[in-house]
PDB file of N, CA and C in Angstrom:
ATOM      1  N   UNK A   1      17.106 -69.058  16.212  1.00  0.00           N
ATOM      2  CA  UNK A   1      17.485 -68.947  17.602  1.00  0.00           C
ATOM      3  C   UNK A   1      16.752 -67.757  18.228  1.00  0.00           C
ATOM      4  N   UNK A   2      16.223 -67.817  19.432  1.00  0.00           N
ATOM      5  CA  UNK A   2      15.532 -67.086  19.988  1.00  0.00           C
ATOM      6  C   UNK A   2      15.934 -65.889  20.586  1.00  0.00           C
ATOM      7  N   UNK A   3      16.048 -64.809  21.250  1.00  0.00           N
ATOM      8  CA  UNK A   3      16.627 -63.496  21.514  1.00  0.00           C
ATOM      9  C   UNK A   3      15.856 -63.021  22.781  1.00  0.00           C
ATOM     10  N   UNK A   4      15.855 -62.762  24.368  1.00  0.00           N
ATOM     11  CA  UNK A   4      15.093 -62.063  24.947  1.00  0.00           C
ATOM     12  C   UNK A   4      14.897 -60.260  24.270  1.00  0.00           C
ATOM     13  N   UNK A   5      14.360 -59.874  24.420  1.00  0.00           N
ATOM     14  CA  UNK A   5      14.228 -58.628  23.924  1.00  0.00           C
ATOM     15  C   UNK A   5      14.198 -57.666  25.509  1.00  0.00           C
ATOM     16  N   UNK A   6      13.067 -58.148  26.453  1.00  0.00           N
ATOM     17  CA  UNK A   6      12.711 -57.714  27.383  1.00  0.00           C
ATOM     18  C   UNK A   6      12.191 -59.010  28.410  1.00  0.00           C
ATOM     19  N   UNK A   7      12.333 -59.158  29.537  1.00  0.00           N
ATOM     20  CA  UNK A   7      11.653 -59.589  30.394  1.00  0.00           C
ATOM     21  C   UNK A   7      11.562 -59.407  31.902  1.00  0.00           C
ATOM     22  N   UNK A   8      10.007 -59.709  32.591  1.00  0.00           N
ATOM     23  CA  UNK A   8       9.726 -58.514  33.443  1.00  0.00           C
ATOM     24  C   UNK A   8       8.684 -59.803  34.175  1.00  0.00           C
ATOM     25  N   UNK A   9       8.922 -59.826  35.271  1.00  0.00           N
ATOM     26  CA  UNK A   9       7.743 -60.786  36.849  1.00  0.00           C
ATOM     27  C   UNK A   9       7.745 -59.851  37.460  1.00  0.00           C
ATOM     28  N   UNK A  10       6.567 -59.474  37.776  1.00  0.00           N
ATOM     29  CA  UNK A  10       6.169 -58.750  39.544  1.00  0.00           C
ATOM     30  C   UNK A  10       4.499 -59.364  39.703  1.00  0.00           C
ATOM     31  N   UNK A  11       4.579 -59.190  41.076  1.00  0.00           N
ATOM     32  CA  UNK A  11       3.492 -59.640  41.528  1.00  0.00           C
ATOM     33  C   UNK A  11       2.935 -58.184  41.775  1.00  0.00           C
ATOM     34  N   UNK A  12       1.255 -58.300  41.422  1.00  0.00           N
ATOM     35  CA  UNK A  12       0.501 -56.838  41.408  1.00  0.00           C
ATOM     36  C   UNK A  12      -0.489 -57.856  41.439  1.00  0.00           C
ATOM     37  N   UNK A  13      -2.182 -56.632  42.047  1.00  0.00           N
ATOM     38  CA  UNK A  13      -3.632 -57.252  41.915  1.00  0.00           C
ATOM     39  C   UNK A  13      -3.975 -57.269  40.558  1.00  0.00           C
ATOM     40  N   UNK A  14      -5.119 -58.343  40.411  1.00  0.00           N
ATOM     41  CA  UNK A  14      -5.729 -58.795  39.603  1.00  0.00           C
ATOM     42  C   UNK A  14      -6.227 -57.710  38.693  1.00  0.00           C
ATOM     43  N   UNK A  15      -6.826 -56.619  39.264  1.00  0.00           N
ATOM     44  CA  UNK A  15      -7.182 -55.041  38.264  1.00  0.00           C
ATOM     45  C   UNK A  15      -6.332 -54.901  37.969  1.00  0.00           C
ATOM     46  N   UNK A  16      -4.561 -54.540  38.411  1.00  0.00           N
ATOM     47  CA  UNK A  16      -3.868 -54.196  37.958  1.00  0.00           C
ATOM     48  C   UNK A  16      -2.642 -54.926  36.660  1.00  0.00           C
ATOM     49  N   UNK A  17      -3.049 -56.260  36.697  1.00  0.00           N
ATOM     50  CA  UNK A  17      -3.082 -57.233  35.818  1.00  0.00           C
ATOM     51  C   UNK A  17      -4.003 -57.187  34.967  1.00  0.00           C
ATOM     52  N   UNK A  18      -4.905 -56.835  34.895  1.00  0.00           N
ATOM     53  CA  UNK A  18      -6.375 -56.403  33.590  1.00  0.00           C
ATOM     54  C   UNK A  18      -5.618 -55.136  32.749  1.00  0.00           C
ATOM     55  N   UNK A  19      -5.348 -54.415  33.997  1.00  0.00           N
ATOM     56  CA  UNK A  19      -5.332 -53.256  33.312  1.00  0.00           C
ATOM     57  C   UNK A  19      -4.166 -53.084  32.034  1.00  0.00           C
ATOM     58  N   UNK A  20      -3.126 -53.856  32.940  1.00  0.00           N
ATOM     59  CA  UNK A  20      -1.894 -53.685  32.003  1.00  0.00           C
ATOM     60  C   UNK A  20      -2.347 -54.811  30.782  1.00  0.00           C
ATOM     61  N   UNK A  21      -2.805 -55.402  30.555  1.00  0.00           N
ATOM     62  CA  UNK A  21      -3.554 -56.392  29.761  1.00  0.00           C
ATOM     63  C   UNK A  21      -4.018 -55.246  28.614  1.00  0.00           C
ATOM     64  N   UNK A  22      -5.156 -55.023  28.961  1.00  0.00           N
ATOM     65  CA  UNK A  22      -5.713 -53.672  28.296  1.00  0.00           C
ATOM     66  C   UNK A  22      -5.084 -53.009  27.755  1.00  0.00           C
ATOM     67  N   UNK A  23      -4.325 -52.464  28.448  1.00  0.00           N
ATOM     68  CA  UNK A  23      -3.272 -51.286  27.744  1.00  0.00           C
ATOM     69  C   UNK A  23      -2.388 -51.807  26.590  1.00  0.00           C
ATOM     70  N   UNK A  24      -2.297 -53.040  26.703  1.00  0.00           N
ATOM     71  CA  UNK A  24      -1.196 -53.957  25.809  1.00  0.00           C
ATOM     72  C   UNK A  24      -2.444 -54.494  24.612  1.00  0.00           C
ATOM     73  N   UNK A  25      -3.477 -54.754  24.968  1.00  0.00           N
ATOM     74  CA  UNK A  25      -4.134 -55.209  23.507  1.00  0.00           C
ATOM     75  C   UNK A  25      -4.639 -53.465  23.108  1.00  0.00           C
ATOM     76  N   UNK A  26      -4.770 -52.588  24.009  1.00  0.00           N
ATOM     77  CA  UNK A  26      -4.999 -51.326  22.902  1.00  0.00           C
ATOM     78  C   UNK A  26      -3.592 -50.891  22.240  1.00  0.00           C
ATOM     79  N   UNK A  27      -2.315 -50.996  22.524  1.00  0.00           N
ATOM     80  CA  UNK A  27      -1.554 -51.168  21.714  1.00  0.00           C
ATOM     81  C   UNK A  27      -1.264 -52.062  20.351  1.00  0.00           C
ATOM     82  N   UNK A  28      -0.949 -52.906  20.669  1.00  0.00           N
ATOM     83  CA  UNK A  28      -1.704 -54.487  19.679  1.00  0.00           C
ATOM     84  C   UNK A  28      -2.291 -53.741  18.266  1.00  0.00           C
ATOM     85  N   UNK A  29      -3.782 -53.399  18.138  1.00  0.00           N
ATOM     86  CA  UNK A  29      -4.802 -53.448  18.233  1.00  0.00           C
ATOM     87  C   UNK A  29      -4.237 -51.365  17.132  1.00  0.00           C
ATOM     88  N   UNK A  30      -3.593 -50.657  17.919  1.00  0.00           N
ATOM     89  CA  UNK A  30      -2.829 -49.890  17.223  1.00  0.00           C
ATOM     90  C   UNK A  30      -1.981 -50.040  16.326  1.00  0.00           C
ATOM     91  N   UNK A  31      -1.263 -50.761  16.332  1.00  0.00           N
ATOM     92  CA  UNK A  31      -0.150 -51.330  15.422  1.00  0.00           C
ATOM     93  C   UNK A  31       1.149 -50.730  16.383  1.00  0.00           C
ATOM     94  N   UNK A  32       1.480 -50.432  17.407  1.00  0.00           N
ATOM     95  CA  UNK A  32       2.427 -49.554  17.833  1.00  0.00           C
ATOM     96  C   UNK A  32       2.676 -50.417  19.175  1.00  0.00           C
ATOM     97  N   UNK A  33       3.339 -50.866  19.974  1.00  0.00           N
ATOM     98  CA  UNK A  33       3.888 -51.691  21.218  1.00  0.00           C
ATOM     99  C   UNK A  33       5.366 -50.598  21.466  1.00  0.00           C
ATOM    100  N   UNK A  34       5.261 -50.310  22.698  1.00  0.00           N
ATOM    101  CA  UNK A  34       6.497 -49.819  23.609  1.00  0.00           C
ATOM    102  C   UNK A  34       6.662 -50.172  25.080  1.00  0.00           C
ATOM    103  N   UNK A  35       7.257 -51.378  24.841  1.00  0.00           N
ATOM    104  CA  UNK A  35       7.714 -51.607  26.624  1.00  0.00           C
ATOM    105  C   UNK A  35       8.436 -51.507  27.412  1.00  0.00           C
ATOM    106  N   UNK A  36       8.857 -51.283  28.553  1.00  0.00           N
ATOM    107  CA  UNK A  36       9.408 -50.857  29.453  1.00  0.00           C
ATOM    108  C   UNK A  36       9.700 -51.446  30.365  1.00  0.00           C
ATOM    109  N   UNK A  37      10.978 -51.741  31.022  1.00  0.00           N
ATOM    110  CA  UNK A  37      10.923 -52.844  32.269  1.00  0.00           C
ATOM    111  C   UNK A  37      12.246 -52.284  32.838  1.00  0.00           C
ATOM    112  N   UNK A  38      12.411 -50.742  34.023  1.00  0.00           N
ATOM    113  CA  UNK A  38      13.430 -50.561  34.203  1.00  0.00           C
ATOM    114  C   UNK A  38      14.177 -49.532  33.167  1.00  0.00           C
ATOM    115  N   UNK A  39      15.601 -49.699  32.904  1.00  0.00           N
ATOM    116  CA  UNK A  39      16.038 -49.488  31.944  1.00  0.00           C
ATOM    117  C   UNK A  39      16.196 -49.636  30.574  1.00  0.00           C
ATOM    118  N   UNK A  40      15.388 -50.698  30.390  1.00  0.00           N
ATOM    119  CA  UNK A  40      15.356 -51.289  29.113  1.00  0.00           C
ATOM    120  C   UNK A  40      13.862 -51.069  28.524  1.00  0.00           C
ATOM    121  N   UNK A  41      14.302 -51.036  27.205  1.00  0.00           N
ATOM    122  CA  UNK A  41      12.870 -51.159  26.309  1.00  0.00           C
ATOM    123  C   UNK A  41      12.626 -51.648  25.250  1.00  0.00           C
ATOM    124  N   UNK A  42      11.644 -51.839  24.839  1.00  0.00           N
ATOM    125  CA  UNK A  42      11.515 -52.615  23.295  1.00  0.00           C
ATOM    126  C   UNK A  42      10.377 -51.564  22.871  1.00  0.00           C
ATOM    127  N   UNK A  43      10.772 -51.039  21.325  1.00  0.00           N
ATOM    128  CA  UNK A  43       9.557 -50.772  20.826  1.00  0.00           C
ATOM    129  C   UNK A  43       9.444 -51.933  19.529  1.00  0.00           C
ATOM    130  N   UNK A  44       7.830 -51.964  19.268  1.00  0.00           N
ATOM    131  CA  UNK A  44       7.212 -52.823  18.114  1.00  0.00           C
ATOM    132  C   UNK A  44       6.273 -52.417  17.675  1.00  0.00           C
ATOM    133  N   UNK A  45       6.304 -53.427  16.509  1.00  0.00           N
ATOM    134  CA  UNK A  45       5.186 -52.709  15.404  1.00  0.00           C
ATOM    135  C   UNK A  45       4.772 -54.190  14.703  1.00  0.00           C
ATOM    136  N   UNK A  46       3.422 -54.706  15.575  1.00  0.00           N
ATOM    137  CA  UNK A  46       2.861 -55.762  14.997  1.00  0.00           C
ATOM    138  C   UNK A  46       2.192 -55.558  13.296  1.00  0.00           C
ATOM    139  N   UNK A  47       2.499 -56.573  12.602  1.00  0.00           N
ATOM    140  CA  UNK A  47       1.965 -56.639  11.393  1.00  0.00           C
ATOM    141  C   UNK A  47       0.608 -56.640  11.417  1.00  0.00           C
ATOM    142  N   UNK A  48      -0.180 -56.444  10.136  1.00  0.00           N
ATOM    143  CA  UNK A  48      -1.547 -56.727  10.606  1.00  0.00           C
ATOM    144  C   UNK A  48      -2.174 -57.802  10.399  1.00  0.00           C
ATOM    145  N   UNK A  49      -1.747 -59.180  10.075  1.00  0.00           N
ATOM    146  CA  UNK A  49      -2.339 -60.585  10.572  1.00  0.00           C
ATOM    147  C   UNK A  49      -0.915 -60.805  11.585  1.00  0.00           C
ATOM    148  N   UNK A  50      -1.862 -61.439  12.433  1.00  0.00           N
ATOM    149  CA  UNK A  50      -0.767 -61.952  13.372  1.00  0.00           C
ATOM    150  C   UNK A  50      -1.286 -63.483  14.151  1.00  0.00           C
ATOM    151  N   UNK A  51      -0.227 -64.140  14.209  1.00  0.00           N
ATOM    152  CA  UNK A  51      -0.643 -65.069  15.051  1.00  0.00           C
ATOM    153  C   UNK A  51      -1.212 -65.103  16.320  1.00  0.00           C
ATOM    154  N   UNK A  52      -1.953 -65.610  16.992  1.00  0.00           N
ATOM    155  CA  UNK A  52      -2.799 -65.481  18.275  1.00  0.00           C
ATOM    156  C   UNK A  52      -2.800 -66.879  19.018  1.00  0.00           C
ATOM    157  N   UNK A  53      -1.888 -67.258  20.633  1.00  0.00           N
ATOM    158  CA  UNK A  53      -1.809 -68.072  21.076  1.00  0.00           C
ATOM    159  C   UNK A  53      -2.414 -68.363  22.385  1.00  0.00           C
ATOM    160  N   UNK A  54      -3.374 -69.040  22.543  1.00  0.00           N
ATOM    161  CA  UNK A  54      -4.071 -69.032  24.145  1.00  0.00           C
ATOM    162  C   UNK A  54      -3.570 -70.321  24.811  1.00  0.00           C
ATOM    163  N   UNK A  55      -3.049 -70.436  25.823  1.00  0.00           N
ATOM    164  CA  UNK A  55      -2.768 -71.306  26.576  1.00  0.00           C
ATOM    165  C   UNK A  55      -3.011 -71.464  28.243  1.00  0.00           C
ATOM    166  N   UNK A  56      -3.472 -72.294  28.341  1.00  0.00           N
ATOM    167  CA  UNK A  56      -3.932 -72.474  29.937  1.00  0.00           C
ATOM    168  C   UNK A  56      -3.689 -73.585  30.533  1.00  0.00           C
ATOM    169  N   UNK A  57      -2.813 -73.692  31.660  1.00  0.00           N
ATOM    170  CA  UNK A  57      -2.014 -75.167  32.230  1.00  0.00           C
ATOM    171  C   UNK A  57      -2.522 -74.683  33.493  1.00  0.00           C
ATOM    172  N   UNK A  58      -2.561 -76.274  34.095  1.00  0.00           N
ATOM    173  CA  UNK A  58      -2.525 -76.063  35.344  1.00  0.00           C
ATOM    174  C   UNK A  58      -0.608 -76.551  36.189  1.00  0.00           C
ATOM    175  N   UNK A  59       0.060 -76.195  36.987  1.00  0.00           N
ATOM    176  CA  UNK A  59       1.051 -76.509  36.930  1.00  0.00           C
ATOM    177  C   UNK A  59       0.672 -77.903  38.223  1.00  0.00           C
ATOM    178  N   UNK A  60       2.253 -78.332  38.026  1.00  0.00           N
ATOM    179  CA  UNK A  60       2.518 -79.413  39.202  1.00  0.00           C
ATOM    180  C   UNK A  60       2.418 -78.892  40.726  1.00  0.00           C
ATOM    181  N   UNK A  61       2.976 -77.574  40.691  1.00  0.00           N
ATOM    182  CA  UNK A  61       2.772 -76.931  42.081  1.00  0.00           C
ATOM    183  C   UNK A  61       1.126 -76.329  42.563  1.00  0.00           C
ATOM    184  N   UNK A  62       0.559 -76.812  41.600  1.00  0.00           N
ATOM    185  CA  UNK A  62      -1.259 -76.769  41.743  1.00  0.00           C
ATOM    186  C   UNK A  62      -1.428 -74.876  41.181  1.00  0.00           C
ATOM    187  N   UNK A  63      -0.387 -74.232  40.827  1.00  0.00           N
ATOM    188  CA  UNK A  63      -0.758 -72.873  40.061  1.00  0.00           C
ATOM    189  C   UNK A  63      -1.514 -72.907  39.075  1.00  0.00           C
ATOM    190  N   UNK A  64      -2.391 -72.080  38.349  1.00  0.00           N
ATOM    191  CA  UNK A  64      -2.875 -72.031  37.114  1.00  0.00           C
ATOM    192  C   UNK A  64      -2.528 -71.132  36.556  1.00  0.00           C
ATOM    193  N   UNK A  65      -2.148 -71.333  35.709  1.00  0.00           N
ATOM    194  CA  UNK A  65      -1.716 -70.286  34.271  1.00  0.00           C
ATOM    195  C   UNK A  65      -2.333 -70.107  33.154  1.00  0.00           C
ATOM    196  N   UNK A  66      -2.385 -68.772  32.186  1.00  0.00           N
ATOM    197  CA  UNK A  66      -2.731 -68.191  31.456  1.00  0.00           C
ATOM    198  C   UNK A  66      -1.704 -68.217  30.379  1.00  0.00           C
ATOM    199  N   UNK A  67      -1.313 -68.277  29.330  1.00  0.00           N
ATOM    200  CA  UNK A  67       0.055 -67.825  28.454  1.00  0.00           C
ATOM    201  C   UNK A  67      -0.664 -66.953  27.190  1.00  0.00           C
ATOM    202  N   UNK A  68      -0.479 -66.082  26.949  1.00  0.00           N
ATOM    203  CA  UNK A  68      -0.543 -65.549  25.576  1.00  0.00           C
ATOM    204  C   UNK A  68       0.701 -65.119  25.022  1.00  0.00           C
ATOM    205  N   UNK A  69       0.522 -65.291  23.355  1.00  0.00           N
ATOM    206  CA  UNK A  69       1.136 -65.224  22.502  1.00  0.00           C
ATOM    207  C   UNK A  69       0.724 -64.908  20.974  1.00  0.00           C
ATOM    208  N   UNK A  70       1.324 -63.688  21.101  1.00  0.00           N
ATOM    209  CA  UNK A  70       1.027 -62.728  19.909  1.00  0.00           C
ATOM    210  C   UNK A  70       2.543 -62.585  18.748  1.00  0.00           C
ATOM    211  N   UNK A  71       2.119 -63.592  17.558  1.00  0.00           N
ATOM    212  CA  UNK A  71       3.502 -63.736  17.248  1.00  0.00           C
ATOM    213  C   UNK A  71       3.143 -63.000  15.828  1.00  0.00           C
ATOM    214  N   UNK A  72       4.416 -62.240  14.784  1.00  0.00           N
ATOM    215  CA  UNK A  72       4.479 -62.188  13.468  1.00  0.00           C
ATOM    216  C   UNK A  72       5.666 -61.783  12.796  1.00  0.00           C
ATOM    217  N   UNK A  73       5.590 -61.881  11.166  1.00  0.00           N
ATOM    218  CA  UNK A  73       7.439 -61.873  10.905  1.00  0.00           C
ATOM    219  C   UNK A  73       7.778 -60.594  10.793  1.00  0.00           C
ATOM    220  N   UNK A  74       8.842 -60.486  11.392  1.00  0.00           N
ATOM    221  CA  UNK A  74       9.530 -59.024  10.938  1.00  0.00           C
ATOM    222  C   UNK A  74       8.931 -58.395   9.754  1.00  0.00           C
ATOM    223  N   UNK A  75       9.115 -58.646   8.360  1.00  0.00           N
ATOM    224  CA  UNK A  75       8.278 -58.536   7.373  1.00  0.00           C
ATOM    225  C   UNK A  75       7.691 -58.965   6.696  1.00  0.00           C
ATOM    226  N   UNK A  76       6.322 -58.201   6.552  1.00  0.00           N
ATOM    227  CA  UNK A  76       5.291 -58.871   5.861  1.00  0.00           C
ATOM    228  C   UNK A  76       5.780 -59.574   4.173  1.00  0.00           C
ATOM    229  N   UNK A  77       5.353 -60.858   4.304  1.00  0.00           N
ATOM    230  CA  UNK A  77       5.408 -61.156   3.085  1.00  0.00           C
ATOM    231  C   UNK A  77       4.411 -61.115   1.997  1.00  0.00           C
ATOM    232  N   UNK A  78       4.585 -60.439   0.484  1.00  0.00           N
ATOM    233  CA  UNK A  78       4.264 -60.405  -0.222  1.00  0.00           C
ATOM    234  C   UNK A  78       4.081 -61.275  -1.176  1.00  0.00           C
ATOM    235  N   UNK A  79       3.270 -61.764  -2.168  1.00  0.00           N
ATOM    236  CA  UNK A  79       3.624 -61.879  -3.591  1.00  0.00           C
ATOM    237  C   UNK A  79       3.498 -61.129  -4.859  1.00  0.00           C
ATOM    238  N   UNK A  80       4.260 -60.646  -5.549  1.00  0.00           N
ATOM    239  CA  UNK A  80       4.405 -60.364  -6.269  1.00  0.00           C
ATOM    240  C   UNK A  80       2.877 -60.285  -7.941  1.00  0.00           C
ATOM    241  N   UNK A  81       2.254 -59.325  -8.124  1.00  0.00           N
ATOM    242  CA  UNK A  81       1.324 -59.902  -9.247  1.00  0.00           C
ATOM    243  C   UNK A  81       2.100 -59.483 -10.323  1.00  0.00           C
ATOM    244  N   UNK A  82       1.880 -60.228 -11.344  1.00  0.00           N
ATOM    245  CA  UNK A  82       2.095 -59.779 -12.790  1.00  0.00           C
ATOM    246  C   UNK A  82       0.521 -59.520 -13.709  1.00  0.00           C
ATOM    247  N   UNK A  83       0.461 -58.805 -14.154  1.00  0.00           N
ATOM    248  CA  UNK A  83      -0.398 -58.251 -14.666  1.00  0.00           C
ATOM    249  C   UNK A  83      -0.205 -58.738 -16.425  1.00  0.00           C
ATOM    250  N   UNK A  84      -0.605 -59.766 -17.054  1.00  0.00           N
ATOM    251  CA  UNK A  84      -0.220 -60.076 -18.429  1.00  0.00           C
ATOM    252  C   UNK A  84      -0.985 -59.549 -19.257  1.00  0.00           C
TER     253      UNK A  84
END
């Protein structure tokens, strides 16, 4: 079952949509995510393989959209070696 953690719409320019872009894959890209929306926050700590989702629709109301999605598990899974 799914959980919002954080969620956040405002309308801003296109630089300022890059930018926050940017700032979010040099986080990423750190291993370290802290967001902010208001009062609320989420901090994270992406694993280092992670899933990577690109999506691009056009909608019914003639909008176009972008979706990304940066997914991974809480913890990394291991296996175990035995050394015989």
């Amino acid at each position: 079952m799914e959980r919002k953690l954080l969620n956040s719409t405002k309308k801003m320019s296109r630089k300022e949509a890059g930018e926050k872009l940017h700032n979010l894959a040099d986080s990423i890209a750190e291993g370290y995510v802290k967001l902010k929306s208001g009062e609320n926050s989420v901090d994270l700590q992406p694993g280092e393989q992670v899933e990577f989702e690109l999506e691009v629709e056009k909608e019914e109301d003639g909008d176009t959209s972008i979706e990304i999605e940066v997914e991974w598990p809480e913890t990394e899974k291991t296996e175990n070696i035995e050394i015989q």
